[in-house]
C-alpha atoms as a PDB file:
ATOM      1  CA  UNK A   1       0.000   0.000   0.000  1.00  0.00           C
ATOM      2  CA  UNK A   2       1.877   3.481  -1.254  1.00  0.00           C
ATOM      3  CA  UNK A   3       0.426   5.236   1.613  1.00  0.00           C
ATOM      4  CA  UNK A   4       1.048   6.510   4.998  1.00  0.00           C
ATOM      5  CA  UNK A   5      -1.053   8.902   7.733  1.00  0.00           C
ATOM      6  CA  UNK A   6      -0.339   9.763  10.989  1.00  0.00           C
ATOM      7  CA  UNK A   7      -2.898  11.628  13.092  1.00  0.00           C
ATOM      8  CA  UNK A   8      -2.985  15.229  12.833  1.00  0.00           C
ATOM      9  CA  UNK A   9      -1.995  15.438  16.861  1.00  0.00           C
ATOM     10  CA  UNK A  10       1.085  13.596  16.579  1.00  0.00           C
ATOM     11  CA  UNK A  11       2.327  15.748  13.870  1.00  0.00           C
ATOM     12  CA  UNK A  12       1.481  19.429  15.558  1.00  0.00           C
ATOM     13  CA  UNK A  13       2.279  18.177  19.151  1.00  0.00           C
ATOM     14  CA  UNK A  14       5.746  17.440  18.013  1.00  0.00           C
ATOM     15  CA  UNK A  15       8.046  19.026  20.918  1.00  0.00           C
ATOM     16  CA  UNK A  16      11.388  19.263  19.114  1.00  0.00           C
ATOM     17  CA  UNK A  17      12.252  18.995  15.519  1.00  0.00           C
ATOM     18  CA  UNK A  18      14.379  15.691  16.081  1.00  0.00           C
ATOM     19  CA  UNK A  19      10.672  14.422  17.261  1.00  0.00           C
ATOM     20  CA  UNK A  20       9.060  16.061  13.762  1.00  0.00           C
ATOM     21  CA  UNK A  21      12.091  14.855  11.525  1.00  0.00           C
ATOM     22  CA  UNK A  22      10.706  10.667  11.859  1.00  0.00           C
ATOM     23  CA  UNK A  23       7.210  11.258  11.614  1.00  0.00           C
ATOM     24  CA  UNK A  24       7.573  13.476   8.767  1.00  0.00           C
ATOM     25  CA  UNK A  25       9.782  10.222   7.416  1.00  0.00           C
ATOM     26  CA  UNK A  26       7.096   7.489   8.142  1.00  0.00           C
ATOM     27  CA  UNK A  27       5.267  10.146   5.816  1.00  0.00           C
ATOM     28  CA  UNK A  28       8.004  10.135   2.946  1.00  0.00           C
ATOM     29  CA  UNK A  29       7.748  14.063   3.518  1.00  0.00           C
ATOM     30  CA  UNK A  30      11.389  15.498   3.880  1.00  0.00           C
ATOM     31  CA  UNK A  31      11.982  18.674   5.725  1.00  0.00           C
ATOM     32  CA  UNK A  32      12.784  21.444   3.084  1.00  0.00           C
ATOM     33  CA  UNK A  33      15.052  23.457   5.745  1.00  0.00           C
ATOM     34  CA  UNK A  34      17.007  19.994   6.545  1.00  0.00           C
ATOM     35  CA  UNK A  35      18.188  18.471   2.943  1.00  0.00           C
ATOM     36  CA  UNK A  36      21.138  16.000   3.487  1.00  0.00           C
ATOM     37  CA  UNK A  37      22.495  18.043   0.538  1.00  0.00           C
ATOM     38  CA  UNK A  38      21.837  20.957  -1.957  1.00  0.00           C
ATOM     39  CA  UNK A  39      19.191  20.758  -4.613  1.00  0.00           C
ATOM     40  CA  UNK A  40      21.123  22.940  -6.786  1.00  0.00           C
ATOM     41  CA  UNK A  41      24.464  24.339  -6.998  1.00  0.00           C
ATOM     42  CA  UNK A  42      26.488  26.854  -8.321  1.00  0.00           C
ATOM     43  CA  UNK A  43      27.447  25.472 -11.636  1.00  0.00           C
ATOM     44  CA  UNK A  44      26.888  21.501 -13.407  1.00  0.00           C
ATOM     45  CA  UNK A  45      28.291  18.644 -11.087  1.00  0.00           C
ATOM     46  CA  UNK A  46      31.238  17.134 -13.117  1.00  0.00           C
ATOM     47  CA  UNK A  47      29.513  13.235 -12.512  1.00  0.00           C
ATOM     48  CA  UNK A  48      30.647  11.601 -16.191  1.00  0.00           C
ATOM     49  CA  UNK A  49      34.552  11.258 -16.744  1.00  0.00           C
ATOM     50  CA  UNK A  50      36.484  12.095 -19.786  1.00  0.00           C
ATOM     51  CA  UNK A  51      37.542   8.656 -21.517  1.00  0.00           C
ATOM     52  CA  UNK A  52      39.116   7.013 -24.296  1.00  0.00           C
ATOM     53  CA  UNK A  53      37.918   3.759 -25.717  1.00  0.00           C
ATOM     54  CA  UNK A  54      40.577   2.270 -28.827  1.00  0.00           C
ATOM     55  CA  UNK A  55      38.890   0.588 -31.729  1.00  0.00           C
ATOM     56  CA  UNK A  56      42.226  -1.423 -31.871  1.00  0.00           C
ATOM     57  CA  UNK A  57      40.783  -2.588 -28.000  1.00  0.00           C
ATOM     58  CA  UNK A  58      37.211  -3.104 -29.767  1.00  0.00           C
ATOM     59  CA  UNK A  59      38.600  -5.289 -33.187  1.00  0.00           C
ATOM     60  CA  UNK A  60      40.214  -7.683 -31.020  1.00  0.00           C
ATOM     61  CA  UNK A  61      37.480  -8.270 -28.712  1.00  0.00           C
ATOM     62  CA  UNK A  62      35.741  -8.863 -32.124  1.00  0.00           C
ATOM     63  CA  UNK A  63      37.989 -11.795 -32.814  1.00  0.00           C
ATOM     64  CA  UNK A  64      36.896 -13.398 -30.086  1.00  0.00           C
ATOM     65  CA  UNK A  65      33.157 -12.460 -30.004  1.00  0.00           C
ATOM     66  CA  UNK A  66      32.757 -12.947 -33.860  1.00  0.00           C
ATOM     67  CA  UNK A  67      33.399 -16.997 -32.779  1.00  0.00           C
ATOM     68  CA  UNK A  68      31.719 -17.021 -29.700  1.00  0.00           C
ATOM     69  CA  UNK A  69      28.553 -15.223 -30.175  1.00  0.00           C
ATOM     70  CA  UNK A  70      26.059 -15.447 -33.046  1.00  0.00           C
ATOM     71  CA  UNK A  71      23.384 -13.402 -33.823  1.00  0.00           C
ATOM     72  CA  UNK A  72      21.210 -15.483 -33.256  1.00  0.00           C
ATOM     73  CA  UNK A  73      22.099 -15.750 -29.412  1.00  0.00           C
ATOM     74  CA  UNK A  74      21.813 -12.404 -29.559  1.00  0.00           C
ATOM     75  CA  UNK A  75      19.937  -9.075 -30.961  1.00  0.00           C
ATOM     76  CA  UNK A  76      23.528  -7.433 -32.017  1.00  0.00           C
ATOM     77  CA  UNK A  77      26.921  -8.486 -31.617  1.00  0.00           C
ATOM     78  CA  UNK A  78      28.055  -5.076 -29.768  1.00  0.00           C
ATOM     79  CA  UNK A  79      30.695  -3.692 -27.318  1.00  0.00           C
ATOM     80  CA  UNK A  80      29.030  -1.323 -25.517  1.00  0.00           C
ATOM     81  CA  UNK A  81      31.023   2.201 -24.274  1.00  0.00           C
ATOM     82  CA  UNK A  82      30.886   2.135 -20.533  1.00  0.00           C
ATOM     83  CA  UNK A  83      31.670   5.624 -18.520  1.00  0.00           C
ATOM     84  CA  UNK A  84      33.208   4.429 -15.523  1.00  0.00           C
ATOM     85  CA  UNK A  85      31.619   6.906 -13.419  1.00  0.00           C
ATOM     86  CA  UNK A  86      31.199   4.818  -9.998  1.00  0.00           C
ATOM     87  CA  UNK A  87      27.910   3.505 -10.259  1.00  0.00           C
ATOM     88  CA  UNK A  88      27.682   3.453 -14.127  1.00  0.00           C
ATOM     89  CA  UNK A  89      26.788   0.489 -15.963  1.00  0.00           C
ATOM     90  CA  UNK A  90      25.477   1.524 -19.416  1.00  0.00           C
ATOM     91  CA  UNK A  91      25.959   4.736 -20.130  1.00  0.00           C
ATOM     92  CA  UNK A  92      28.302   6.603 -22.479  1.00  0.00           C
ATOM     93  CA  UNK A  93      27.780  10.020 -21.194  1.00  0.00           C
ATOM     94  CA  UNK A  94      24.533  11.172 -19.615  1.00  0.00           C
ATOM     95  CA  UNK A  95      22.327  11.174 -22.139  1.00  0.00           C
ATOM     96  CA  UNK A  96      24.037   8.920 -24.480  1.00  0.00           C
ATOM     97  CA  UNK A  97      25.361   5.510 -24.923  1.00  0.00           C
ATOM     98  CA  UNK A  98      27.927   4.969 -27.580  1.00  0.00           C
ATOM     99  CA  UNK A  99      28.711   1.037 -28.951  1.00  0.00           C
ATOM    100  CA  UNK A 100      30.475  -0.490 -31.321  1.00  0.00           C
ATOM    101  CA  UNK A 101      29.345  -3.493 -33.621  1.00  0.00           C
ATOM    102  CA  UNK A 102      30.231  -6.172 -35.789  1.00  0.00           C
ATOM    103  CA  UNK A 103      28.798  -7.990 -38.575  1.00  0.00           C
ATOM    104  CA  UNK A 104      30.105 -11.207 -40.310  1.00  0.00           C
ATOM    105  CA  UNK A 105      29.530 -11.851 -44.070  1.00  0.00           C
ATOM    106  CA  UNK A 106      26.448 -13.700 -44.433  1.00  0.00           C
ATOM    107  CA  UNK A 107      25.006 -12.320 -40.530  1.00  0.00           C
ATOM    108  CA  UNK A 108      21.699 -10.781 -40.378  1.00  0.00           C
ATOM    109  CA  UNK A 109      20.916  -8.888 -37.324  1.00  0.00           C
ATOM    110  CA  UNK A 110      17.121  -8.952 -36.621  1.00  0.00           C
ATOM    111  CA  UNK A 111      15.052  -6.135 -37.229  1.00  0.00           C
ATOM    112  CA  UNK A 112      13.118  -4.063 -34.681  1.00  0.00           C
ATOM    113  CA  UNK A 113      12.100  -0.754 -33.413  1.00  0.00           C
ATOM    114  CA  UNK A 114      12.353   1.146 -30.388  1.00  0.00           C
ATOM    115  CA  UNK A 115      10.759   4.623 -28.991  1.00  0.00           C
ATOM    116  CA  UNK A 116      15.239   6.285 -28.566  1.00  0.00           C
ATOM    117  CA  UNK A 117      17.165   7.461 -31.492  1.00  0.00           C
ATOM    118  CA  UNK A 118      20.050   6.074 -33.253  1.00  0.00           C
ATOM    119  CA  UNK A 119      22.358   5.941 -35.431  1.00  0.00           C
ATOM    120  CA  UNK A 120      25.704   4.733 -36.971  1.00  0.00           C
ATOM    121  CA  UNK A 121      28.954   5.878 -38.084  1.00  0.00           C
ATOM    122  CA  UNK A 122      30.510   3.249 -40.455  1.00  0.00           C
ATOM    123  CA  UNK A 123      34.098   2.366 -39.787  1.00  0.00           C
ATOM    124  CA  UNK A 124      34.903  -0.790 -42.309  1.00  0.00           C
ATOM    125  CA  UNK A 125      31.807  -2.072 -44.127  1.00  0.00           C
ATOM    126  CA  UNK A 126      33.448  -5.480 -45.399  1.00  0.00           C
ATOM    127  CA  UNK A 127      32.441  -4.844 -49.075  1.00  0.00           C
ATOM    128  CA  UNK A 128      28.644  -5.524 -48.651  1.00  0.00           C
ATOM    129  CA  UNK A 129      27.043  -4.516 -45.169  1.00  0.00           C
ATOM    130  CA  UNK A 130      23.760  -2.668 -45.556  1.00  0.00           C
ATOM    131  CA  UNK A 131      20.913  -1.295 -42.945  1.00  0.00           C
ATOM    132  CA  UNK A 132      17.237  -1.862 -43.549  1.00  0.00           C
ATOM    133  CA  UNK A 133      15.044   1.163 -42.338  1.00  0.00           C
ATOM    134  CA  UNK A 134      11.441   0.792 -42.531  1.00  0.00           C
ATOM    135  CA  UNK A 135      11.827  -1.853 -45.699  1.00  0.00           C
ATOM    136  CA  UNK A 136      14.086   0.553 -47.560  1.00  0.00           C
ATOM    137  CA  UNK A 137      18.017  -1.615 -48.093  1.00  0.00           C
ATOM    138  CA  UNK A 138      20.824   1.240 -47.638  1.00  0.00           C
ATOM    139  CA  UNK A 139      24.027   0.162 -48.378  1.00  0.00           C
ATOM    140  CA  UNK A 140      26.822   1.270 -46.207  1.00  0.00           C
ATOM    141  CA  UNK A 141      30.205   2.300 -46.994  1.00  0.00           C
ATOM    142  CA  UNK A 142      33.122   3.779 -44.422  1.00  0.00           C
ATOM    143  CA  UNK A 143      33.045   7.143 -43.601  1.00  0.00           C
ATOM    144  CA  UNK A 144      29.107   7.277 -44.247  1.00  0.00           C
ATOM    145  CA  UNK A 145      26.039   8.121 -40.758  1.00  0.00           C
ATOM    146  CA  UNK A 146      22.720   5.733 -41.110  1.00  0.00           C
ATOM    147  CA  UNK A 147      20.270   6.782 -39.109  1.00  0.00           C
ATOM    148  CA  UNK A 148      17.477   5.196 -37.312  1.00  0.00           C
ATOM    149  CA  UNK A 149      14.980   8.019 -35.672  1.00  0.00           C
ATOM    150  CA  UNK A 150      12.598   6.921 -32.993  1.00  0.00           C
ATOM    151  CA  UNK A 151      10.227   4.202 -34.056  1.00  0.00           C
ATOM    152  CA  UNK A 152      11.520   3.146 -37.471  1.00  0.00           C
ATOM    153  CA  UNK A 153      11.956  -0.210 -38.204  1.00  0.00           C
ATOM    154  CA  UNK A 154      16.135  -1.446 -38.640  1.00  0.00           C
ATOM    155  CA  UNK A 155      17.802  -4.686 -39.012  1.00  0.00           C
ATOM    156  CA  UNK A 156      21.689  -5.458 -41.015  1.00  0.00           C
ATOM    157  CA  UNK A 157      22.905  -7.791 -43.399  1.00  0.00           C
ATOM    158  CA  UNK A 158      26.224  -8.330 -45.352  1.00  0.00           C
ATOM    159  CA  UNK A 159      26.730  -9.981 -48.472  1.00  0.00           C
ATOM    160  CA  UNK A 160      30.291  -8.886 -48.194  1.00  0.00           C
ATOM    161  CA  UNK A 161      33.118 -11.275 -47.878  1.00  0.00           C
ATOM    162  CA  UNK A 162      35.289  -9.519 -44.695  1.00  0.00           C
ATOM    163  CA  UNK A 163      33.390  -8.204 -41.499  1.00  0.00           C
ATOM    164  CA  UNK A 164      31.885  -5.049 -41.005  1.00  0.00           C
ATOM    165  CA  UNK A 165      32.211  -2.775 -37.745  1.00  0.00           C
ATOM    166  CA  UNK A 166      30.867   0.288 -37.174  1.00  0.00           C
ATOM    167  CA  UNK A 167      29.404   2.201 -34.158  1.00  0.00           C
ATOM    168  CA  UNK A 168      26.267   2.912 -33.013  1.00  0.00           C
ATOM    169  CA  UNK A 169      25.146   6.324 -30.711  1.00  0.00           C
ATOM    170  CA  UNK A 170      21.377   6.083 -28.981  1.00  0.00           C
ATOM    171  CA  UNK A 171      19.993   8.350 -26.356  1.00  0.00           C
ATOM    172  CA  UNK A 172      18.683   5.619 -24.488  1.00  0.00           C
ATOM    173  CA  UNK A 173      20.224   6.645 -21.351  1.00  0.00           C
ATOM    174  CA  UNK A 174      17.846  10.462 -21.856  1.00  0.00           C
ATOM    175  CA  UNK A 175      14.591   8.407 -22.641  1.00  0.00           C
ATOM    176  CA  UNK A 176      15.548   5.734 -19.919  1.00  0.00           C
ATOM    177  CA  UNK A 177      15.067   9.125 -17.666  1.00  0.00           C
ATOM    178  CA  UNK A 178      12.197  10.490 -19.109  1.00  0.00           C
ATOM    179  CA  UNK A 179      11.032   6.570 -18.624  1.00  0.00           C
ATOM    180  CA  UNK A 180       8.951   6.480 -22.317  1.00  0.00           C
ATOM    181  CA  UNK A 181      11.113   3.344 -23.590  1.00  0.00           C
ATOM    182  CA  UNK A 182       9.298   0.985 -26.093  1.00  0.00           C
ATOM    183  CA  UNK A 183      11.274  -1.645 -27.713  1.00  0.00           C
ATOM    184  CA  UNK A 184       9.499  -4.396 -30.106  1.00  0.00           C
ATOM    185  CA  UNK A 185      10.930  -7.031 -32.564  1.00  0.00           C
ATOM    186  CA  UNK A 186       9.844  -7.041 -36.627  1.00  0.00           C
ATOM    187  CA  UNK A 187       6.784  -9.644 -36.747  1.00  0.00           C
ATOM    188  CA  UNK A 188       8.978 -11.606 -39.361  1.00  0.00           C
ATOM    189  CA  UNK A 189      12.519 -11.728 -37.251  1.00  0.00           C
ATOM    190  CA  UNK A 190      14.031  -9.711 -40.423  1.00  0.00           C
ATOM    191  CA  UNK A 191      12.215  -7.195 -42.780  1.00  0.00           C
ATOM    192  CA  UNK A 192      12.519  -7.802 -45.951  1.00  0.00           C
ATOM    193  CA  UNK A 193      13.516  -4.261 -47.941  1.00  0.00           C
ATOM    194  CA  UNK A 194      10.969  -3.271 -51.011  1.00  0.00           C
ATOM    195  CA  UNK A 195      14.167  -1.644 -52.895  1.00  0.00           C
ATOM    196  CA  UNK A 196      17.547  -0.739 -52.585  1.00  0.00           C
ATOM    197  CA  UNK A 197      17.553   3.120 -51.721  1.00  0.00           C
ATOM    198  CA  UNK A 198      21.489   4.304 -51.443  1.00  0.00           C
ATOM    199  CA  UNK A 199      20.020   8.192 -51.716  1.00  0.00           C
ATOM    200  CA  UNK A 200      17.593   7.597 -48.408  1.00  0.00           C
ATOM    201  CA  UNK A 201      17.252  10.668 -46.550  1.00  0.00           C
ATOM    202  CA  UNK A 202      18.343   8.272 -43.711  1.00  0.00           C
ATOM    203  CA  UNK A 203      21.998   8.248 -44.982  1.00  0.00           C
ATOM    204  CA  UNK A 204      24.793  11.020 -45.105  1.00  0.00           C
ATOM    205  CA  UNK A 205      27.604   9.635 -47.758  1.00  0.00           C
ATOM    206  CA  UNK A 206      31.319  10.321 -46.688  1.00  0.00           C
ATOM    207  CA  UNK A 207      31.601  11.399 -50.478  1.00  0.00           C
ATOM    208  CA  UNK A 208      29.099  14.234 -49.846  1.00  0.00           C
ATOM    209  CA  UNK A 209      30.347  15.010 -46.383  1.00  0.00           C
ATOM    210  CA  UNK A 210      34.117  15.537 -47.370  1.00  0.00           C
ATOM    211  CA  UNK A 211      32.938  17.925 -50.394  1.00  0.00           C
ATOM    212  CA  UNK A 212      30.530  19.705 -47.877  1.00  0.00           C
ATOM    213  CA  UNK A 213      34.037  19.899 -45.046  1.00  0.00           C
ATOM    214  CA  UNK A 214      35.830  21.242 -48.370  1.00  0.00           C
ATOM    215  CA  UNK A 215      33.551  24.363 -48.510  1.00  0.00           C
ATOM    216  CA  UNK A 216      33.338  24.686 -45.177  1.00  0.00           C
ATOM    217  CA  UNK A 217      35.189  27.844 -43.261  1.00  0.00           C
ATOM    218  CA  UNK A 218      37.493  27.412 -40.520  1.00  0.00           C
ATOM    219  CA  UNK A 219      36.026  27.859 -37.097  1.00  0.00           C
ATOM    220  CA  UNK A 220      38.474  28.150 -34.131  1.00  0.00           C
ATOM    221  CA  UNK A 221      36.661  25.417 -31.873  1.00  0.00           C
ATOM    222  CA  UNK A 222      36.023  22.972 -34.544  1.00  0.00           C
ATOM    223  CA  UNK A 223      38.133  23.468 -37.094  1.00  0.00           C
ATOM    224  CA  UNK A 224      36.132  23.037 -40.732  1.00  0.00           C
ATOM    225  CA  UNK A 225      32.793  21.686 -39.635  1.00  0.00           C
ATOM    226  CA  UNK A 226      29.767  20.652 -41.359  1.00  0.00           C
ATOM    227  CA  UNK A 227      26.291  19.831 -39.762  1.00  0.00           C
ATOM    228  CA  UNK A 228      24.730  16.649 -40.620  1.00  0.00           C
ATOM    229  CA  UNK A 229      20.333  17.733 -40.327  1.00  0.00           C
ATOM    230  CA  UNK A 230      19.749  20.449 -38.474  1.00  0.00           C
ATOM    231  CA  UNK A 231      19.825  18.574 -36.576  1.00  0.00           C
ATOM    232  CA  UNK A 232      19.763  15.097 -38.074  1.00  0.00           C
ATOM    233  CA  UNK A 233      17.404  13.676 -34.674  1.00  0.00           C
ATOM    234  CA  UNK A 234      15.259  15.330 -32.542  1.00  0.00           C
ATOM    235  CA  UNK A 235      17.283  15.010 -29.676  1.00  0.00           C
ATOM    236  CA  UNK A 236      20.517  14.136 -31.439  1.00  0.00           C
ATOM    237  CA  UNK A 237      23.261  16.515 -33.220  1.00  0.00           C
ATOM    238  CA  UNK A 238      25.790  15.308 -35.643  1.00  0.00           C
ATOM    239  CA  UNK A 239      28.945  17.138 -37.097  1.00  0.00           C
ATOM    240  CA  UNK A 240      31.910  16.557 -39.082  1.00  0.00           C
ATOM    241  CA  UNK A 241      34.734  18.082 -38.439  1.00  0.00           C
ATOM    242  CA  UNK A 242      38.439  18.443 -40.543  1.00  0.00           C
ATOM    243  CA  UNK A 243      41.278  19.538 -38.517  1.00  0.00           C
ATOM    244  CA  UNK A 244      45.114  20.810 -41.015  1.00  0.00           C
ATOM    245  CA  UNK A 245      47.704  18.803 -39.480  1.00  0.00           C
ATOM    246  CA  UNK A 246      49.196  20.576 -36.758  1.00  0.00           C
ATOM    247  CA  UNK A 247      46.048  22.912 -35.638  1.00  0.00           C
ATOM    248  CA  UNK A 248      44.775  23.477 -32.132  1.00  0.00           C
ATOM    249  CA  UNK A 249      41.089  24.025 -31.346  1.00  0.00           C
ATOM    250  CA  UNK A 250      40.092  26.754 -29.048  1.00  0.00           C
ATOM    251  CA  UNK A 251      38.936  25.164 -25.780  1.00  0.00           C
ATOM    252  CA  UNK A 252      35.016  24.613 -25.711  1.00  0.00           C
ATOM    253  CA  UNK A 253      33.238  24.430 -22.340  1.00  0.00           C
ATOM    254  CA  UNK A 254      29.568  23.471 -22.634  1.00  0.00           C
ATOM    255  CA  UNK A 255      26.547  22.137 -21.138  1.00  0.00           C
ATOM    256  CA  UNK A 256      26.475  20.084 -23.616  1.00  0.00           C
ATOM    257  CA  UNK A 257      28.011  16.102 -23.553  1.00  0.00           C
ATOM    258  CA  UNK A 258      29.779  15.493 -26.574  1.00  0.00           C
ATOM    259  CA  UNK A 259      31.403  12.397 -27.706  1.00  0.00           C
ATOM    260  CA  UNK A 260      34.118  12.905 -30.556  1.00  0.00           C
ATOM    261  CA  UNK A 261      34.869   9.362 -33.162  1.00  0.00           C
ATOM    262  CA  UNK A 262      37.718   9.504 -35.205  1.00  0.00           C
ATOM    263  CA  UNK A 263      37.041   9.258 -38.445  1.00  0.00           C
ATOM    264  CA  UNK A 264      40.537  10.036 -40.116  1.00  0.00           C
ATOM    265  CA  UNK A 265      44.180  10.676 -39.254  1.00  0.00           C
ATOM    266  CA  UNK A 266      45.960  10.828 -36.041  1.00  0.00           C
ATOM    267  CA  UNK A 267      46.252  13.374 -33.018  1.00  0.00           C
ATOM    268  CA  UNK A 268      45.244  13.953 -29.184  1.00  0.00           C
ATOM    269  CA  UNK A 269      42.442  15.518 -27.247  1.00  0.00           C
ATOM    270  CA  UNK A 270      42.860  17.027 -23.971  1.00  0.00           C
ATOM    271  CA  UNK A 271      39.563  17.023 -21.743  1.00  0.00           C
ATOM    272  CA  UNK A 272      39.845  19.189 -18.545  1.00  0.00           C
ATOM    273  CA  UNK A 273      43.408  18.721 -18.687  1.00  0.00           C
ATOM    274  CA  UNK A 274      43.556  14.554 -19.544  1.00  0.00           C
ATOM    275  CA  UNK A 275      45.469  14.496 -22.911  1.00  0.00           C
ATOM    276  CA  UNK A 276      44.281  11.304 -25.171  1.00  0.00           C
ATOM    277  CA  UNK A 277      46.002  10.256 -27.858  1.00  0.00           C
ATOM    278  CA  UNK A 278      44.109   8.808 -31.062  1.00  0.00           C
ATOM    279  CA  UNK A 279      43.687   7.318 -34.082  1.00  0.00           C
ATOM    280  CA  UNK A 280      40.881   6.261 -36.603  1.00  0.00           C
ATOM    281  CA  UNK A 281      37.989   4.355 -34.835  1.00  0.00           C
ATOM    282  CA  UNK A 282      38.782   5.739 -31.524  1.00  0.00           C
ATOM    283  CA  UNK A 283      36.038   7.511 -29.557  1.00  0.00           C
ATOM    284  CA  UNK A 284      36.480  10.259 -26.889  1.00  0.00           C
ATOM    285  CA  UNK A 285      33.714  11.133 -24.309  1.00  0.00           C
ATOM    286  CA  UNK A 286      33.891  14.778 -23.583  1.00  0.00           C
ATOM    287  CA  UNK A 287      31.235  15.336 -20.464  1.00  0.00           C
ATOM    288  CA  UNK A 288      29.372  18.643 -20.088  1.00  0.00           C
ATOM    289  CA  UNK A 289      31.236  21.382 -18.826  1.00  0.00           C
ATOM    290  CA  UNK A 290      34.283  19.777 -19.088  1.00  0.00           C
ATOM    291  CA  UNK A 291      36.552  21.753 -21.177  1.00  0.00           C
ATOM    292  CA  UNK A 292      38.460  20.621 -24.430  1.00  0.00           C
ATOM    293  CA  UNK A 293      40.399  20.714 -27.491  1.00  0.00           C
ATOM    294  CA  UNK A 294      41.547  18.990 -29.924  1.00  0.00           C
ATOM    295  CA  UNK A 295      45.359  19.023 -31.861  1.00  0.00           C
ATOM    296  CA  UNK A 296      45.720  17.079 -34.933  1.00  0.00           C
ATOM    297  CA  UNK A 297      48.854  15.474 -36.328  1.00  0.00           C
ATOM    298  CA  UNK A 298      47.792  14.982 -39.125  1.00  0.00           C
ATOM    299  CA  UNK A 299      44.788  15.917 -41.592  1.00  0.00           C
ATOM    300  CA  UNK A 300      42.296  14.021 -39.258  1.00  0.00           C
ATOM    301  CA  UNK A 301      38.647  14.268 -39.372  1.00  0.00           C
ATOM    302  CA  UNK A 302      36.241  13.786 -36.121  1.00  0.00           C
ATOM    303  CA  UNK A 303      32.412  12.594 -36.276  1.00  0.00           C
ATOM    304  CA  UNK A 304      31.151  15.081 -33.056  1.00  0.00           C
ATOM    305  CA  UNK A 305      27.603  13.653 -31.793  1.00  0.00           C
ATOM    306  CA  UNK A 306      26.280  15.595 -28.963  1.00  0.00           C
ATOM    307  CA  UNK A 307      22.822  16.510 -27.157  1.00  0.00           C
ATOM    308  CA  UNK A 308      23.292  19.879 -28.039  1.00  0.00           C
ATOM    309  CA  UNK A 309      19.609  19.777 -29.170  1.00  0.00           C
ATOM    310  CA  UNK A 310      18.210  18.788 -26.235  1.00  0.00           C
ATOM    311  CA  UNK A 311      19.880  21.436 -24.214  1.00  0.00           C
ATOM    312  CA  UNK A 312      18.649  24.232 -26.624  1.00  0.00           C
ATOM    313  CA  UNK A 313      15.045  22.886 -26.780  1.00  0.00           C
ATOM    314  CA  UNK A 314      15.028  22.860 -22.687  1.00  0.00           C
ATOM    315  CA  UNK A 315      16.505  26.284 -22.725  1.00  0.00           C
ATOM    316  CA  UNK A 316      19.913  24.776 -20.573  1.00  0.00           C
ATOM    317  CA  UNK A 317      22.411  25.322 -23.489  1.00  0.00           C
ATOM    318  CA  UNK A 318      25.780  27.425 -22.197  1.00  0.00           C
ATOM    319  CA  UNK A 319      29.139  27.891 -22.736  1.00  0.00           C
ATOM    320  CA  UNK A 320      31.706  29.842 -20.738  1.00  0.00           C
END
């Protein structure tokens, strides 16, 4: 029974406020004047650590899962990003979880649907690995973003002949908060696409997105930079970003989490002073207000997916 009373007496004869303190508990009422700690502070708590996860780390824990687990024991053969913020067991940053995944030539990954956003940045697509979305076949190549907005329909294949990785971003960990999850497998295990469809709307080429970084102008916090949608999910933002060999970003500081994949080329991130050194595949979670840059050593290009969105909807978006 998710209820409690007390009578009236007991409450307004209390003597002493150590006598009010436990009734007012038996009555899961807290005391506004006697928190255990602040509701809000000064400026955002830094919970979520900066981190590095290697896609060298991920490929070889790939050899091993690629024998030992099918897809068929499983709904995706995934490594999933883990902050290791005490207490942590899924999450990427706070409102998203990062993964990466592997397909072997022949696998299909069963279709279904679910009420978070997602998407995929393809690292090596084994010379045949496609998405279906909502019975549309999109073939994927490296470099290129699928996505999969709330409620649509997705499975894989690969009719390639070497395995395909590539790494999916969700904002479970957000809708897991607001609590509206929904989650429910295709009727049929795998949908069956009505046409191949490589110019979806659900699909940002590489090809296109070098020629848009190309045009681009150089900004000091992101170097060249190109949005992918505007923004590509509702509570989602995606951005490529080309960094000359040798630049430095100016340091960004924002309420927004931001997780950084490398894409191309070689060079380090610093996050509120932890330097990280990477490489293509890599991923780098950059927490909310902790501050960052990038320096490239070479021409590198970075895949930035953040929550910026949600932040600006809510009216929370800052930067110092």
């Amino acid at each position: 029974m998710n209820t409690a009373t007390l009578p009236a007496a007991a409450l307004s004869a209390a003597p002493t406020l150590e006598a009010l303190y436990p009734l007012l508990a038996r009555l899961s009422i807290g005391a506004g004047w006697d928190k255990p700690e602040p509701a809000m502070w000064p400026q955002p708590k830094q919970n979520f650590l900066p981190f590095h996860w290697r896609y060298a780390d991920a490929a070889a824990a790939f050899e091993a899962a690629s024998r030992l687990v099918s897809t068929e024991q499983a709904e995706r053969r995934n490594l999933i990003l883990v902050n290791p913020v005490a207490g942590n067991i899924y999450s990427t940053l706070r409102t998203l979880v990062v993964a990466y995944q592997s397909i072997l030539p022949n696998e299909t990954a069963r279709s279904h649907r679910h009420s978070p956003n997602a998407l995929r940045l393809v690292l090596d697509a084994g010379g045949g690995a496609y998405t279906t979305v909502n019975a549309k076949r999109i073939p994927m190549h490296a470099g290129d973003v699928v996505l999969t907005p709330s409620g649509c329909w997705h499975g894989h294949g690969h009719d390639g002949d070497r395995p395909a990785t590539w790494i999916d971003y969700l904002d479970v960990p957000l809708v897991q908060l607001l609590e509206p999850i929904f989650f429910e497998h295709h009727p049929a295990g795998i949908e069956q696409p009505d046409r191949v469809t490589p110019d979806s709307p659900f699909i940002f080429s590489f090809a296109a997105t070098e020629a848009g970084l190309a045009a681009a102008p150089v900004d000091a916090q992101y170097g060249r930079q190109i949005e992918l949608g505007k923004p590509a999910l509702k509570t989602v933002g995606l951005h490529m970003m080309q960094l000359a060999p040798g630049m430095q970003t100016a340091p960004v500081r924002t309420t927004a989490n931001n997780a950084y994949t490398v894409v191309r080329g070689e060079g380090r991130t610093i996050v509120d002073g932890e330097s990280f050194e990477w490489r293509r595949g890599d991923v780098i979670a950059a927490p909310a207000w902790r501050p960052h840059h990038h320096v490239a050593g070479s021409d590198a290009i970075l895949f930035r997916v953040t929550d910026t969105p949600v932040m600006e909807a809510l009216g929370l978006l800052r930067s110092a």
